[in-house]
C-alpha atoms as a PDB file:
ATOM      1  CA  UNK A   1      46.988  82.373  35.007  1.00  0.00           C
ATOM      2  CA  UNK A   2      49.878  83.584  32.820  1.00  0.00           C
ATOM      3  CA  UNK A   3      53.136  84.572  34.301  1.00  0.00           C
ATOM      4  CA  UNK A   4      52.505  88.309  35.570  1.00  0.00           C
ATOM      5  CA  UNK A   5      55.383  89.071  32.978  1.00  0.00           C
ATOM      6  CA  UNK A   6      53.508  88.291  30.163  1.00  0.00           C
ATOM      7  CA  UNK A   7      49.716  89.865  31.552  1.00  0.00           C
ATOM      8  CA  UNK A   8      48.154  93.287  30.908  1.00  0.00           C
ATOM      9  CA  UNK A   9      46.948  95.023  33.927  1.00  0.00           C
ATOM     10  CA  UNK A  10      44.439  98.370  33.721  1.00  0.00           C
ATOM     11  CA  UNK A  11      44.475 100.765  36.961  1.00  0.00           C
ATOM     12  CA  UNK A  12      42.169 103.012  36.974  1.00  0.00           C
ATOM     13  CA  UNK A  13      42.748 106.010  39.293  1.00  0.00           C
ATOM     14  CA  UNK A  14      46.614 105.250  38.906  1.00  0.00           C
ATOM     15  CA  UNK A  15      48.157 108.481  39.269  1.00  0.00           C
ATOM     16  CA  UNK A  16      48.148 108.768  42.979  1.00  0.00           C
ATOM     17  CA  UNK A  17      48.286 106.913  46.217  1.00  0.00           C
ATOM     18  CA  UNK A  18      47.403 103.206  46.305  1.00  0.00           C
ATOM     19  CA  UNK A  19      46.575 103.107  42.074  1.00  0.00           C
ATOM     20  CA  UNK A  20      49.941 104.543  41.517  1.00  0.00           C
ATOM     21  CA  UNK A  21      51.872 102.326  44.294  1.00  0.00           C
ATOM     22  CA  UNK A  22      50.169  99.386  43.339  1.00  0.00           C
ATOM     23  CA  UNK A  23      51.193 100.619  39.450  1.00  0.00           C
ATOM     24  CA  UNK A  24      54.637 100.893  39.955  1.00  0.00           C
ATOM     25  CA  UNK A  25      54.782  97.554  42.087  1.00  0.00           C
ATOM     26  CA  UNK A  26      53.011  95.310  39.036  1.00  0.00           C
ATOM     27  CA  UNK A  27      55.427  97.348  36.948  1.00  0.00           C
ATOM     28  CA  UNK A  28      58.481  95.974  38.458  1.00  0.00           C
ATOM     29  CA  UNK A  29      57.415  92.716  38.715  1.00  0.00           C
ATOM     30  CA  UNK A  30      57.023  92.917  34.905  1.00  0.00           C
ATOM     31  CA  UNK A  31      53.372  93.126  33.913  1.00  0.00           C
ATOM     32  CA  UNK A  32      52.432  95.572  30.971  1.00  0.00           C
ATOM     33  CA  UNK A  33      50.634  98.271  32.839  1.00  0.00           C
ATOM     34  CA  UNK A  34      47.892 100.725  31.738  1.00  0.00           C
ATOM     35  CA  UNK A  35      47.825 103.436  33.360  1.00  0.00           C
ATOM     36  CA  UNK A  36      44.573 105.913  33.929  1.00  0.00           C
ATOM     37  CA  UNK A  37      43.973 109.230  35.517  1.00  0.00           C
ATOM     38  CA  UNK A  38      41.759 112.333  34.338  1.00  0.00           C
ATOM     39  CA  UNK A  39      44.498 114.822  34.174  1.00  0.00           C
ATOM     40  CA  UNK A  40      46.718 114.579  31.142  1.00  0.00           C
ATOM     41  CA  UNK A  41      49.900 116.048  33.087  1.00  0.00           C
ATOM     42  CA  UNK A  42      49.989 113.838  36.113  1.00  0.00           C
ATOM     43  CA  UNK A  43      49.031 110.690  33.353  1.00  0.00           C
ATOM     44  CA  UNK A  44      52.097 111.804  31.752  1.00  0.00           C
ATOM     45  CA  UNK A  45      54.652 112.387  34.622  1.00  0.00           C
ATOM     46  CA  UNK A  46      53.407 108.876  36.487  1.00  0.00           C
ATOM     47  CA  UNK A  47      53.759 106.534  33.216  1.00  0.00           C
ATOM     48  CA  UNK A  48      57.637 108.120  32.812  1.00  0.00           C
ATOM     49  CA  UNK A  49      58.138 107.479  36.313  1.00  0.00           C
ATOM     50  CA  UNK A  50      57.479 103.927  35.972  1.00  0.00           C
ATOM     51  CA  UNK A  51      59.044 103.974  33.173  1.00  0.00           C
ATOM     52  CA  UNK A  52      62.314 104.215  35.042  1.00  0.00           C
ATOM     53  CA  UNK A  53      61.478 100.711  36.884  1.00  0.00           C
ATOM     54  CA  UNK A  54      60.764  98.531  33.927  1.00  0.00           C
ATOM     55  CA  UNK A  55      60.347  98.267  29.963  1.00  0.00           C
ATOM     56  CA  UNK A  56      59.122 101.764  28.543  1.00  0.00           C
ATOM     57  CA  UNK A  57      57.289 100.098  26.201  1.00  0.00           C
ATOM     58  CA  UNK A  58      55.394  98.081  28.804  1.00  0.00           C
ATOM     59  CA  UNK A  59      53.684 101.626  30.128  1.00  0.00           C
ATOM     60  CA  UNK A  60      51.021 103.370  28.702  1.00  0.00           C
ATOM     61  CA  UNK A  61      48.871 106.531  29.994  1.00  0.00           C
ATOM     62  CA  UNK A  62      45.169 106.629  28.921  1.00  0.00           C
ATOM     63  CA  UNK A  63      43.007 109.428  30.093  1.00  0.00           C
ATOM     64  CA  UNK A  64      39.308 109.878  31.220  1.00  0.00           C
ATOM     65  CA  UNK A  65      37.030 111.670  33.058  1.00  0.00           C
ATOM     66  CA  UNK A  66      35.044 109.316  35.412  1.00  0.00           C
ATOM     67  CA  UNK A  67      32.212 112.315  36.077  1.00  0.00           C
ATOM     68  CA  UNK A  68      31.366 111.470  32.103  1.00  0.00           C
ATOM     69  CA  UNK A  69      30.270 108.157  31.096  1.00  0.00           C
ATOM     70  CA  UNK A  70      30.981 109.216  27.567  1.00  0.00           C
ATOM     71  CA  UNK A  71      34.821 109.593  28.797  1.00  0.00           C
ATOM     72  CA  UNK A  72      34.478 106.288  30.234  1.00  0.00           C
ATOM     73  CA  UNK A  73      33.153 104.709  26.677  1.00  0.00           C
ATOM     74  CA  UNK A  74      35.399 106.910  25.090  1.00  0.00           C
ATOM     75  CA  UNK A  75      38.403 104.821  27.629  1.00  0.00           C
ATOM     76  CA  UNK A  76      37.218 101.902  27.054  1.00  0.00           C
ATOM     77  CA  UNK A  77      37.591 102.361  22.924  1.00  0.00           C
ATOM     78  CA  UNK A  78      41.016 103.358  23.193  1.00  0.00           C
ATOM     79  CA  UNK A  79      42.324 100.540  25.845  1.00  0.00           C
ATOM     80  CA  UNK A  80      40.832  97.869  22.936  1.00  0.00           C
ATOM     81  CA  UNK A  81      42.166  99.393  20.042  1.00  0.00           C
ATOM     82  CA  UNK A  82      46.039  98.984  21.737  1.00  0.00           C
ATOM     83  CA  UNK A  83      45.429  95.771  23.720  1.00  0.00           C
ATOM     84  CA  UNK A  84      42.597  93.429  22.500  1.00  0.00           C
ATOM     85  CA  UNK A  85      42.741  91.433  25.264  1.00  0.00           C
ATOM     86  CA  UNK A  86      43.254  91.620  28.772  1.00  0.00           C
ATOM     87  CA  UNK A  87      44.616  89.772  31.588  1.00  0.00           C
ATOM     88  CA  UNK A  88      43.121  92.330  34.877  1.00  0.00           C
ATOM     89  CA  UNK A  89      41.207  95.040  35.826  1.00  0.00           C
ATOM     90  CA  UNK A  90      41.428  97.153  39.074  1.00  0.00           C
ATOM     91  CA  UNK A  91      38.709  99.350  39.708  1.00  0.00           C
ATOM     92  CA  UNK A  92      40.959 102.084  41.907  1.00  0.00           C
ATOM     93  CA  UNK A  93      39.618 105.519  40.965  1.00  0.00           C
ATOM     94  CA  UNK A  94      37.621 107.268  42.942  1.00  0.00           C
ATOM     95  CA  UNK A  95      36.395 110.485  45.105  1.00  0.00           C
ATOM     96  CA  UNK A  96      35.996 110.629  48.720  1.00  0.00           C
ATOM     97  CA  UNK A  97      33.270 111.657  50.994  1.00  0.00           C
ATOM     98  CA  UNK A  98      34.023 115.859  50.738  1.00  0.00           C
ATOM     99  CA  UNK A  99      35.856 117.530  53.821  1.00  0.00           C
ATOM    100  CA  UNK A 100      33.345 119.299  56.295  1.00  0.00           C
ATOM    101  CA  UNK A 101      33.787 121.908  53.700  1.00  0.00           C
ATOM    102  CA  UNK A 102      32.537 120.208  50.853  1.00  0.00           C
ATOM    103  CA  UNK A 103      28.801 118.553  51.704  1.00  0.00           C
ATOM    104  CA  UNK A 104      27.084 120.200  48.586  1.00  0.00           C
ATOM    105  CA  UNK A 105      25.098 117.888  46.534  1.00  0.00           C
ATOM    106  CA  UNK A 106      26.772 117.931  43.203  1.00  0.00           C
ATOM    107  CA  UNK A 107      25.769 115.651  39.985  1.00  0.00           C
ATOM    108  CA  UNK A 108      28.058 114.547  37.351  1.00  0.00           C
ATOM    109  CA  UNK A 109      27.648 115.513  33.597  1.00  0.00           C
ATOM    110  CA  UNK A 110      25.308 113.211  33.162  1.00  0.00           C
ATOM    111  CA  UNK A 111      23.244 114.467  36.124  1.00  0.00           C
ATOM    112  CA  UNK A 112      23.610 111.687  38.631  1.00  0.00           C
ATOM    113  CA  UNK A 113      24.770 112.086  42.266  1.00  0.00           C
ATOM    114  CA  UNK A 114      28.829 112.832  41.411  1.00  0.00           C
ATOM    115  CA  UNK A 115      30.078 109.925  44.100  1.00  0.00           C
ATOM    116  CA  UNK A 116      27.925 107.179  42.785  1.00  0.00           C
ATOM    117  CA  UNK A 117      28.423 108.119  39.703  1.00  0.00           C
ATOM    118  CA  UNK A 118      32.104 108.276  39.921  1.00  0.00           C
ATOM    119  CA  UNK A 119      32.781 105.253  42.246  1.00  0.00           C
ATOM    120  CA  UNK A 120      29.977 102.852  40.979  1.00  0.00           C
ATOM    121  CA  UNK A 121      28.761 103.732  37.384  1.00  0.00           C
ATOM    122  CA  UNK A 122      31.860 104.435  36.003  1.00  0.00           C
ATOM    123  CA  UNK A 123      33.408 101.288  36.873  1.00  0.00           C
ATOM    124  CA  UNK A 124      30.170  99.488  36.354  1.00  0.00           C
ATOM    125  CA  UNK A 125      30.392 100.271  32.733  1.00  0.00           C
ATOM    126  CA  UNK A 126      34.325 100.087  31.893  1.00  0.00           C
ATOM    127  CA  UNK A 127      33.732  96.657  33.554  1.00  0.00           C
ATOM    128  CA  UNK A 128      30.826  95.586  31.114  1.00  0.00           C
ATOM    129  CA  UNK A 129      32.900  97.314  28.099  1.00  0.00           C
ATOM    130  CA  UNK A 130      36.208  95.585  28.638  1.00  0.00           C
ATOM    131  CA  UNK A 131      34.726  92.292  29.272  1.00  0.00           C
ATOM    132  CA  UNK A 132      35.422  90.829  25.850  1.00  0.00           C
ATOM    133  CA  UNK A 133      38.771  91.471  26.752  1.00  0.00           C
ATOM    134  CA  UNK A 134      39.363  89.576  29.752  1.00  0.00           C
ATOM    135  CA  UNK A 135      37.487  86.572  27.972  1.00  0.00           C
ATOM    136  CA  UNK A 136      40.386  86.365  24.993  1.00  0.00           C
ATOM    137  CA  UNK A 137      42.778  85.415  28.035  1.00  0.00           C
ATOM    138  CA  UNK A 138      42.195  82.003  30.033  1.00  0.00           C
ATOM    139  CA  UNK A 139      42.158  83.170  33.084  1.00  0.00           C
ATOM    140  CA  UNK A 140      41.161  86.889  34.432  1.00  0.00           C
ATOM    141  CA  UNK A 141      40.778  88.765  37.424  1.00  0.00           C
ATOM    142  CA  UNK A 142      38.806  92.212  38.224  1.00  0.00           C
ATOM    143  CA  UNK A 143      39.957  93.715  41.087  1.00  0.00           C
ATOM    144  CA  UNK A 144      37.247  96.506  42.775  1.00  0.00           C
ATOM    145  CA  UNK A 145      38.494  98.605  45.504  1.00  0.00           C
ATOM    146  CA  UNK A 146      35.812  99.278  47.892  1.00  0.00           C
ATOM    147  CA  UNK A 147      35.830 100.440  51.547  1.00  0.00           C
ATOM    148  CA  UNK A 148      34.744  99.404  54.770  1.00  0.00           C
ATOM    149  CA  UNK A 149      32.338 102.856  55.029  1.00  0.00           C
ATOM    150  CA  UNK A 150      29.115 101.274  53.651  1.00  0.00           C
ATOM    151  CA  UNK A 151      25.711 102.727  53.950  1.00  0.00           C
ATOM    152  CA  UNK A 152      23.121 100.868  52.645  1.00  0.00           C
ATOM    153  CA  UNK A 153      20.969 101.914  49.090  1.00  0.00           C
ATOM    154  CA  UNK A 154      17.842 103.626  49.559  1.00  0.00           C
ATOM    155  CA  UNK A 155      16.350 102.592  46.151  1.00  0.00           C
ATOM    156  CA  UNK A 156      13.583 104.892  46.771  1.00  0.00           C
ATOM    157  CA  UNK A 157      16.610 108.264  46.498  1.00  0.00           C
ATOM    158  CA  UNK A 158      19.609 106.385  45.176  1.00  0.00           C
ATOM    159  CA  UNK A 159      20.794 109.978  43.878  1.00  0.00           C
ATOM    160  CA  UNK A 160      20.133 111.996  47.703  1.00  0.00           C
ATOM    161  CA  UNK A 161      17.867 114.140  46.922  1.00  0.00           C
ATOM    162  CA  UNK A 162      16.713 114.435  50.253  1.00  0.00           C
ATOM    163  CA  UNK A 163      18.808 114.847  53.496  1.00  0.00           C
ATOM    164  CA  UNK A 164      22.012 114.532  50.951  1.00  0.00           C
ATOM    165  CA  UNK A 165      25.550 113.710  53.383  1.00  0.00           C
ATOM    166  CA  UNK A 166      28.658 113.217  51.971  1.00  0.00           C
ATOM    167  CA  UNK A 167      29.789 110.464  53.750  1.00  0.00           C
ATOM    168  CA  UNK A 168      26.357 108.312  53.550  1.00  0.00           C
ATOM    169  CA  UNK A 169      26.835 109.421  49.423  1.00  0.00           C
ATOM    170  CA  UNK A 170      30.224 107.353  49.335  1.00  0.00           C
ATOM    171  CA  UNK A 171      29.496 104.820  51.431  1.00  0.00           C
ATOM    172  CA  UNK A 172      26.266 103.690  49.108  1.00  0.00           C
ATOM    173  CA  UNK A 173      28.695 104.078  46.232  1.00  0.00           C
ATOM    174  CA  UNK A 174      31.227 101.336  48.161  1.00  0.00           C
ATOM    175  CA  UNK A 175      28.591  99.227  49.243  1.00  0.00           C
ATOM    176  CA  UNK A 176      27.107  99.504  45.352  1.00  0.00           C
ATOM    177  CA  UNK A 177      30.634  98.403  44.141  1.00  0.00           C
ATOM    178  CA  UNK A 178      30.248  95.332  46.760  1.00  0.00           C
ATOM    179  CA  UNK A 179      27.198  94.053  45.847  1.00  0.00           C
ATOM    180  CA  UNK A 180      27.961  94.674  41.606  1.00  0.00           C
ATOM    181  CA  UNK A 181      31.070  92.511  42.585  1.00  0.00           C
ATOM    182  CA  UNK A 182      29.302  89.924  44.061  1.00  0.00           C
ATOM    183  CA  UNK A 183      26.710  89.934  41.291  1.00  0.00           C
ATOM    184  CA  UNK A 184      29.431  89.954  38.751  1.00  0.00           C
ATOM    185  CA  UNK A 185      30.784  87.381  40.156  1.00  0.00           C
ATOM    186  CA  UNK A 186      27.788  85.292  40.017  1.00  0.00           C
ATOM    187  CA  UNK A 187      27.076  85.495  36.512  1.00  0.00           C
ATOM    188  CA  UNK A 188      30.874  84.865  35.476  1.00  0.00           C
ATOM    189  CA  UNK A 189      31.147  81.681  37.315  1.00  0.00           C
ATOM    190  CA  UNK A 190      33.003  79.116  35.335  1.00  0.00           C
ATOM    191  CA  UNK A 191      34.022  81.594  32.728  1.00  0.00           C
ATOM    192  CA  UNK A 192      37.566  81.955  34.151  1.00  0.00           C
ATOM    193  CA  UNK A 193      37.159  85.079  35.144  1.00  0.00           C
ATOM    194  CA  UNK A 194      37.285  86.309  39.061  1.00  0.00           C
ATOM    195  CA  UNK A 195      35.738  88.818  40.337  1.00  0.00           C
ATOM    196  CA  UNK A 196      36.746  90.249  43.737  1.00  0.00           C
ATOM    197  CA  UNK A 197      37.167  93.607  46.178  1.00  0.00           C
ATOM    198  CA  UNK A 198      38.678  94.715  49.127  1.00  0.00           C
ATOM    199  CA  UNK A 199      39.153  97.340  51.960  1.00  0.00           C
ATOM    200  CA  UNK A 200      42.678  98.741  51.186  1.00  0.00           C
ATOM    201  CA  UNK A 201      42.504 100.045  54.852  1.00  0.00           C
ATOM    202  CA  UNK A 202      41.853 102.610  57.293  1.00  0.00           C
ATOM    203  CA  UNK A 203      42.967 106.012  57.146  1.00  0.00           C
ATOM    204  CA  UNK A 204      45.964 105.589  54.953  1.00  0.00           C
ATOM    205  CA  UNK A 205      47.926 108.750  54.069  1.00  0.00           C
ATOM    206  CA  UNK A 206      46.123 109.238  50.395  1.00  0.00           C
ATOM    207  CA  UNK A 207      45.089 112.561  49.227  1.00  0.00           C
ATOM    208  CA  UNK A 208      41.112 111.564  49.560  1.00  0.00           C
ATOM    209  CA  UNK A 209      41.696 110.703  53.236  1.00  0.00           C
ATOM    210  CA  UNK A 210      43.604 113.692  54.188  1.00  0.00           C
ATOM    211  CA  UNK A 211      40.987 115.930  52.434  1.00  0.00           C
ATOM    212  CA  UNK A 212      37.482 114.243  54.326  1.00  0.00           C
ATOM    213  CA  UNK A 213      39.514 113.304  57.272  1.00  0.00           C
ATOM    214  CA  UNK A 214      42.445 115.375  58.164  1.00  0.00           C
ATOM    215  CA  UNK A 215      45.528 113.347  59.544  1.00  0.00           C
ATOM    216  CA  UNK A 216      45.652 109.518  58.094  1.00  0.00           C
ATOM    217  CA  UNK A 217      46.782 106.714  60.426  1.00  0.00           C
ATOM    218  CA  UNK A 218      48.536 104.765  58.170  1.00  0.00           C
ATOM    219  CA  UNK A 219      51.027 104.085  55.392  1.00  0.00           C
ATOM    220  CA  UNK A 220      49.190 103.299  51.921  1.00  0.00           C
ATOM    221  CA  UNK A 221      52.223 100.936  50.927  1.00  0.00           C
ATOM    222  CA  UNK A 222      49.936  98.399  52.845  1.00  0.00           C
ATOM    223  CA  UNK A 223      46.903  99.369  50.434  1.00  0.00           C
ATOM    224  CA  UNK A 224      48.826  98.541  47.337  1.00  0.00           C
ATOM    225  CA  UNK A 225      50.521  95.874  49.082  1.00  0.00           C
ATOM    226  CA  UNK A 226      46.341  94.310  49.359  1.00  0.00           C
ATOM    227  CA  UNK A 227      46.004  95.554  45.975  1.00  0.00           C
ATOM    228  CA  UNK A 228      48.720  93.804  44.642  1.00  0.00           C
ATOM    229  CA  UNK A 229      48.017  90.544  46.312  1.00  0.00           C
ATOM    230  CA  UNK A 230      44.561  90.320  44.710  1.00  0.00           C
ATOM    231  CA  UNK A 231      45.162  91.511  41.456  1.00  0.00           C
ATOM    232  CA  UNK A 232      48.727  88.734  40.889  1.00  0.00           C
ATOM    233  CA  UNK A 233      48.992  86.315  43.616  1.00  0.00           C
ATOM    234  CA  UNK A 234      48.283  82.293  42.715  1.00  0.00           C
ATOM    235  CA  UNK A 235      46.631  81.934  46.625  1.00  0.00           C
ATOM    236  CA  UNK A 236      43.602  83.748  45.526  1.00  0.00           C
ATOM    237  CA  UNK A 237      43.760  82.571  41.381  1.00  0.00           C
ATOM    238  CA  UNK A 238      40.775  80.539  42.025  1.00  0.00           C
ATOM    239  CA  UNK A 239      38.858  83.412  44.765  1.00  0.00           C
ATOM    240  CA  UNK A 240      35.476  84.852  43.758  1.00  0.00           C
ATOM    241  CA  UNK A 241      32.514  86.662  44.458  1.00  0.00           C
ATOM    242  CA  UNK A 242      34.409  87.859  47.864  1.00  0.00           C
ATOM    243  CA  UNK A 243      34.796  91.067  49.582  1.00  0.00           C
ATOM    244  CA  UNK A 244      38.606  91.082  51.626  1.00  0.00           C
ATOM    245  CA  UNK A 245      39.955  93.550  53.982  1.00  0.00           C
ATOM    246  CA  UNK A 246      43.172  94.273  53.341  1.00  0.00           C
ATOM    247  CA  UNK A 247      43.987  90.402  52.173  1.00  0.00           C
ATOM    248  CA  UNK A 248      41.862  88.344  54.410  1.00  0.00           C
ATOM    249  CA  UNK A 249      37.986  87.727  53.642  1.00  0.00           C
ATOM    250  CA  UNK A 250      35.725  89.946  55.413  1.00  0.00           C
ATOM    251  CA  UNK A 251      31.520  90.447  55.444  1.00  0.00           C
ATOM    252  CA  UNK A 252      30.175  93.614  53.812  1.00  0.00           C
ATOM    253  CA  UNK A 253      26.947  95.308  54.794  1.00  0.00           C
ATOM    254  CA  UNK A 254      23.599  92.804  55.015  1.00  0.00           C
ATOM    255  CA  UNK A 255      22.074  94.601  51.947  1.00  0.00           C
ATOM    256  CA  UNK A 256      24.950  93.193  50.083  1.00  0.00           C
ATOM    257  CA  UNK A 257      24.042  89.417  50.385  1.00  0.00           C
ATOM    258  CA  UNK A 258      20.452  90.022  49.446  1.00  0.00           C
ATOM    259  CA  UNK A 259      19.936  88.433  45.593  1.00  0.00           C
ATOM    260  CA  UNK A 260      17.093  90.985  44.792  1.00  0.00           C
ATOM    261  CA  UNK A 261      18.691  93.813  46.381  1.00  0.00           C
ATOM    262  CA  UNK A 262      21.737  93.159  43.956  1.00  0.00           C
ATOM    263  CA  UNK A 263      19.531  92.697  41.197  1.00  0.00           C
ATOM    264  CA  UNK A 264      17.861  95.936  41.166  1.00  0.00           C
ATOM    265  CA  UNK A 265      20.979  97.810  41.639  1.00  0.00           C
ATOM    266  CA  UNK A 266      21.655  95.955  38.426  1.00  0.00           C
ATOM    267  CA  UNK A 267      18.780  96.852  36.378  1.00  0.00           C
ATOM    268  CA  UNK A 268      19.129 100.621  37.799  1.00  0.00           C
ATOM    269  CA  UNK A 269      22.830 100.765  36.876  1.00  0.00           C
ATOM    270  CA  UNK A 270      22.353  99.422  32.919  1.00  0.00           C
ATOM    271  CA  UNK A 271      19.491 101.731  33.004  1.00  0.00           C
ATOM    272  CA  UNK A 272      21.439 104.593  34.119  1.00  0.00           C
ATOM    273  CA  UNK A 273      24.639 103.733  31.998  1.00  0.00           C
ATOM    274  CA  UNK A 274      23.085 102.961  29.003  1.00  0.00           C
ATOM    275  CA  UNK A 275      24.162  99.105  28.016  1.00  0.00           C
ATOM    276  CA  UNK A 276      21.898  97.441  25.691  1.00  0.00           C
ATOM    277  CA  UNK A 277      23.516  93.954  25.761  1.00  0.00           C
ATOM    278  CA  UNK A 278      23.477  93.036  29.512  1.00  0.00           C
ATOM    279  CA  UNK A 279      26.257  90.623  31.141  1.00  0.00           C
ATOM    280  CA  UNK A 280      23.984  87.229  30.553  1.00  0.00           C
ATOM    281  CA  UNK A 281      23.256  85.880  34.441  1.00  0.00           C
END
C-alpha cells in the first residue's frame, strides 16, 4: 500500500466523535482526507479545523444525507468527479438505537426502516458506487464500523413492522454491515482490495451513546485510535473478510457466518438500493 502521505481516505460520518477524531488523526499523518457529514455548517467548520493540522488543500467537505439514497448517489458523483481513484473507505456514519424517548418506528425517504437504512443501505451502496475507485489504486482497504450490539435479521420483517424496538432495529443494521463485510470480502478476494470492520468500543463518550444511553464509559480517542489502525497500519495490509473489536479479531453473531444468510441480505439490499450491475462473486 502507498505511503499514507500520498493515499485518499473517505470518512463518512466525519463531523463528530470517532469519524472526526479518526479524520483529524489520518490528517496529520498526511493522507488527503474527505470529509462527509449531512449538515453543511458542521462539514464546513470540521474540514477548516483540520485544516489547521495539515495541507488545506489536502481537506475537502462533501455533504449527504444518508436517510436518501439519492443523496448517497448524488455523494458518490461528486467524490469521483474530484478524486478518480481511491486509496480507503470508512464506513463511520451512522444513527443510534433512539433514547427511551425515541422508540417510534420511522422510515427514511425512501420508506425503509430509518436505522437500516442509514447504517446498512447507505453504505452498502456508496461501497458498490466507489468501487471503481479503489480498483485504480493497487492496494485498498474499506473500513466498516460496526458494533458489538447485533440482533440477528428476521428476513421475514427486515423493516419491523411488527413489535418494532430501537435497539433490536440497530443491532440488525450492525450485524447487516458484518455479514455485507464478510460477503464483500469474499467476492474481492485477490483483487487487492480488503475489506474489514470493527467494534470501536463500549460506551464511548459520542453524541449517539450519550443520547440511547445516558453517561458513556469511555474515551472515544480509543475508537479512532481502532479506526485508525485498520484503515493505515501495514500489520493488517493483508487482513480480510474479518470483524475486530477494537484492534484484535473478534466473532460476530452466528447468522453472520452463514453463506446463504449473507446472500439473501445481498439480493435484498441491491433490490432495495437499486444497483443493476452487481459486485461479480
Amino acid at each position: 500500500m502507498k505511503p499514507i502521505e500520498e493515499q485518499i481516505v473517505l470518512i463518512t460520518g466525519a463531523t463528530d466523535g470517532i469519524g472526526r477524531l479518526t479524520a483529524h488523526e489520518l490528517a496529520r499523518q498526511g493522507a488527503t482526507v474527505l470529509v462527509h457529514g449531512r449538515n453543511p455548517d458542521r462539514v464546513d467548520a470540521t474540514a477548516a479545523a483540520i485544516r489547521t493540522t495539515t495541507d488545506p488543500d489536502n481537506v475537502k467537505g462533501f455533504i449527504a444525507d444518508f436517510e436518501a439514497l439519492a443523496s448517497v448517489r448524488q455523494l458518490a458523483k461528486d467524490i469521483s468527479a474530484v478524486h478518480p481513484s481511491l486509496d480507503v473507505i470508512i464506513n463511520n456514519a451512522g444513527i443510534g438505537a433512539g433514547g427511551i424517548d425515541h422508540q417510534e418506528r420511522t422510515l427514511s425517504q425512501d420508506g425503509y426502516e430509518l436505522r437500516f437504512a442509514v447504517n446498512y443501505l447507505a453504505p452498502f451502496l456508496l461501497t458498490h458506487l466507489l468501487l471503481p475507485n479503489l480498483r485504480r489504486v493497487e492496494s485498498a482497504r474499506i473500513v466498516n464500523v460496526a458494533s458489538a450490539g447485533q440482533h440477528p435479521l428476521d428476513f421475514a420483517d427486515v423493516m419491523l413492522t411488527q413489535g418494532f424496538i430501537g435497539r433490536r432495529a440497530y443491532g440488525q443494521s450492525k450485524l447487516a454491515q458484518i455479514m455485507f463485510t464478510f460477503e464483500l470480502a469474499e467476492r474481492l478476494r485477490g483483487s487487492g482490495i480488503t475489506v474489514n470492520c470493527h467494534h470501536p468500543g463500549s460506551l464511548l463518550d459520542t453524541k449517539m451513546v450519550r443520547e440511547t444511553f445516558g453517561q458513556p464509559w469511555g474515551k472515544p480517542e480509543s475508537g479512532a485510535e481502532a479506526e485508525v489502525y485498520l484503515a493505515a497500519s501495514p500489520a493488517v495490509a493483508d487482513v480480510t473478510g474479518q470483524y475486530f473489536d477494537q484492534t484484535t479479531i473478534a466473532r460476530a453473531n452466528p447468522q453472520a457466518y452463514d453463506p446463504q444468510a449473507r446472500l439473501k441480505l445481498w439480493e435484498l439490499s441491491e433490490q432495495l438500493t437499486g444497483i443493476t450491475e452487481p459486485i461479480p462473486s
